[in-house]
Protein backbone atom coordinates (compact mmCIF):
# COMPACT_ATOMS: atom_id res chain seq x y z
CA UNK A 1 3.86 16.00 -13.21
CA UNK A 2 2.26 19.34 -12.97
CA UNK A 3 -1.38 20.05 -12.49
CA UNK A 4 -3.60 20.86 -14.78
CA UNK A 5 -4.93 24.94 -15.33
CA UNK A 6 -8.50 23.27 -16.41
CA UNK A 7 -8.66 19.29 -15.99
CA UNK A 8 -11.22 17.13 -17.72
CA UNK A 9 -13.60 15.24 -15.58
CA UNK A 10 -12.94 12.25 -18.11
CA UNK A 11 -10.05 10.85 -19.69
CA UNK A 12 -9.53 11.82 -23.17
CA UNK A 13 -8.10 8.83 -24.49
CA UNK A 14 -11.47 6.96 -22.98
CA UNK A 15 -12.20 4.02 -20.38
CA UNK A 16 -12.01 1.07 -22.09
CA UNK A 17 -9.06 2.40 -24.79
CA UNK A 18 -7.25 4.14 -21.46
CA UNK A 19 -7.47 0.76 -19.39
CA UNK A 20 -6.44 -1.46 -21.98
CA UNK A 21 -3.42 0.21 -22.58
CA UNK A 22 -2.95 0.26 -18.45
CA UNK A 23 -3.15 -3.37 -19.27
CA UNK A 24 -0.83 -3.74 -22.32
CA UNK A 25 1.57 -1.62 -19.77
CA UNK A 26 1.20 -3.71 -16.81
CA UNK A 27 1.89 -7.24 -18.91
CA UNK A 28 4.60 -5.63 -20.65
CA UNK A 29 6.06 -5.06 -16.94
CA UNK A 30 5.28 -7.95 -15.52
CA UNK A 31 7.03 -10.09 -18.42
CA UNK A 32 10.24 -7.35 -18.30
CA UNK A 33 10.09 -7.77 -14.49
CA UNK A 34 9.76 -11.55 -14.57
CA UNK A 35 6.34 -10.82 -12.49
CA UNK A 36 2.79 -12.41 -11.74
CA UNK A 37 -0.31 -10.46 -12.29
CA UNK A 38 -2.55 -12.20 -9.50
CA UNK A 39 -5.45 -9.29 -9.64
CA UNK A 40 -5.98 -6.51 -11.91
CA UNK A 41 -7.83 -4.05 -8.89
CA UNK A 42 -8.33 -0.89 -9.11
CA UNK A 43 -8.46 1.43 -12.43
CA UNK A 44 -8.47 5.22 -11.35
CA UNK A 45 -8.27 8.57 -13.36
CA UNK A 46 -6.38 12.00 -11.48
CA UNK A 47 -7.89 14.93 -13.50
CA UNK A 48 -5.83 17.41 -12.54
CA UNK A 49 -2.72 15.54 -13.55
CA UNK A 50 -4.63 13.89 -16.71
CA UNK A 51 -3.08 10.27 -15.53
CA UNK A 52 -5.02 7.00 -15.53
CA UNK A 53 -3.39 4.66 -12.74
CA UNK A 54 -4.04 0.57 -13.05
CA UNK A 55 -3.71 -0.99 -9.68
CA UNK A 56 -2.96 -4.87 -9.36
CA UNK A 57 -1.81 -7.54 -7.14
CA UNK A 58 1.57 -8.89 -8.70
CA UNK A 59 4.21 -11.13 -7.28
CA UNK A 60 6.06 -8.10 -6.19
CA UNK A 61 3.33 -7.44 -3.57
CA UNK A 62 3.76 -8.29 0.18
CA UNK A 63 0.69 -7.26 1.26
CA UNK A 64 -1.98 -9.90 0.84
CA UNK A 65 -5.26 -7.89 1.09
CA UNK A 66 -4.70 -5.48 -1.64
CA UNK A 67 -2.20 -4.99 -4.56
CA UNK A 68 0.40 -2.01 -4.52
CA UNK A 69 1.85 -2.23 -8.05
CA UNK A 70 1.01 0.77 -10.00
CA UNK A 71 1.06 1.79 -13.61
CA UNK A 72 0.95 5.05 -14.83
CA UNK A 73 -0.25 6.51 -17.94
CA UNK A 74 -1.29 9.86 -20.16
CA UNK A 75 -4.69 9.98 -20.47
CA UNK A 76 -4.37 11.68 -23.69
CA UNK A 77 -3.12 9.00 -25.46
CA UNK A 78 -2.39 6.36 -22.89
CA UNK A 79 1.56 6.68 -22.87
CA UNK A 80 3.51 5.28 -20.12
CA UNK A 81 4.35 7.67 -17.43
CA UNK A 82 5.99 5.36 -14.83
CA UNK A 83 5.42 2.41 -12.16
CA UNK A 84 5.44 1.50 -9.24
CA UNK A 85 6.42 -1.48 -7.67
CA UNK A 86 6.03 -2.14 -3.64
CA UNK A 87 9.50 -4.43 -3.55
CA UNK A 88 12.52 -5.63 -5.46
CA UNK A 89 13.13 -2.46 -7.31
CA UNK A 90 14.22 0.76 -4.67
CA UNK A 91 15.68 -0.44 -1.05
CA UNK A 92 13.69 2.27 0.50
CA UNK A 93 9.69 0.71 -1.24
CA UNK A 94 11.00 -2.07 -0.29
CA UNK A 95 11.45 -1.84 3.53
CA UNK A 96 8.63 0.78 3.57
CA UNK A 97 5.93 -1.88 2.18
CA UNK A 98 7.40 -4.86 4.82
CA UNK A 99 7.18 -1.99 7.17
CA UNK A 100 3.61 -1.51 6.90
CA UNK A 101 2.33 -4.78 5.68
CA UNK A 102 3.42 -5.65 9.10
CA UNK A 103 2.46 -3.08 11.19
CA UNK A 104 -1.38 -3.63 9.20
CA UNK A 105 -0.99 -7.20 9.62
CA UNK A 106 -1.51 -7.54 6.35
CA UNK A 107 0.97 -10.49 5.92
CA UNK A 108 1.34 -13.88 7.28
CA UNK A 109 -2.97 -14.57 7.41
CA UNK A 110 -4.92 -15.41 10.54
CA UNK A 111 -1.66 -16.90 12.34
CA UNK A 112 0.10 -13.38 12.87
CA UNK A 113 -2.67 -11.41 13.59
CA UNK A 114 -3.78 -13.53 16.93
CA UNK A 115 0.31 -13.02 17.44
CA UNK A 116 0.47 -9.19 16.50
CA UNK A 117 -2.96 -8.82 18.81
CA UNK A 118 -1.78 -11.09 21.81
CA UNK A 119 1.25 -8.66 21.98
CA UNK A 120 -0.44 -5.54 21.65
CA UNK A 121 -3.16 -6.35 24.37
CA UNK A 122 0.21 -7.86 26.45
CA UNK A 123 1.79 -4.69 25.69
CA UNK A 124 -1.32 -2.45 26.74
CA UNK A 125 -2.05 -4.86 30.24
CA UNK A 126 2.08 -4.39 31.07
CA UNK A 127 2.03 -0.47 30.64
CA UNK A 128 -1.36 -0.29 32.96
CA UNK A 129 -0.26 -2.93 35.61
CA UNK A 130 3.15 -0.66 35.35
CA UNK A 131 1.32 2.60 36.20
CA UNK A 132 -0.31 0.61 38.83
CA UNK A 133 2.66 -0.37 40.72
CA UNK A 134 4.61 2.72 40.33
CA UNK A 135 1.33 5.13 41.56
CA UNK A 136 1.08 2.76 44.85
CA UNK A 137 4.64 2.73 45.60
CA UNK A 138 4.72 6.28 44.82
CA UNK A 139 2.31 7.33 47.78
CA UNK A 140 3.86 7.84 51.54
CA UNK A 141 3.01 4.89 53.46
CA UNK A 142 0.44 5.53 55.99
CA UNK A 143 2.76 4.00 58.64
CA UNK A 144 4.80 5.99 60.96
């Protein structure tokens, strides 16, 4: 979508009209996608592309602190631009959202973050102990 030449600081169509359509959208999604809403999150408006955006937590998010499903609207009249969903629709969302809901530990709760920390500090302790070995072996003995 192209910018705007002069973007309005508010959307046209109004908050409460603007996010009830967002709403409308998302349920109409949800029951087309066979989805869950769990959280309706975030409502946000990009001037300079005159788009509202409705964040939520759906059953099509991995990630269990915040929702990545995204619908898009004009903010003119609050027509449907697009979506977004984190999984199940494009391969590449897909791995990219397991990719970093892992790497954030940001699935499995408390459980695999002890793991994902216990390896990381192993990781850290096994480079430095590595460096250690490798600089002592590394200097000439002081034996002749």
């Amino acid at each position: 979508m192209p910018a705007r030449a002069n973007p309005s600081q508010q959307p046209q169509i109004g908050w409460e009209p603007g996010y009830h359509a967002a709403r409308r959208h998302l349920e109409a999604l949800a029951k087309d996608r066979d989805l869950t809403i769990h959280a309706l999150e975030r409502f946000a408006y990009t001037p300079h592309k005159n788009a509202l955006k409705l964040m939520a937590r759906t059953s099509s998010d991995v990630n269990e602190r915040f929702g990545e499903t995204w619908v898009y609207l004009e903010a003119t009249d609050g027509a449907l631009l697009g979506h977004y969903l984190p999984t199940g629709e494009a391969a590449g969302n897909t791995v990219t959202t397991w990719l970093t809901s892992l790497h954030i530990a940001a699935v499995g709760g408390i459980a695999y973050r002890v793991v994902a920390t216990v390896l990381g500090l192993a990781v850290i302790v096994l480079s430095v102990t590595g460096v250690m070995v490798w600089w002592r072996k590394r200097k000439p003995s002081s034996r002749s």
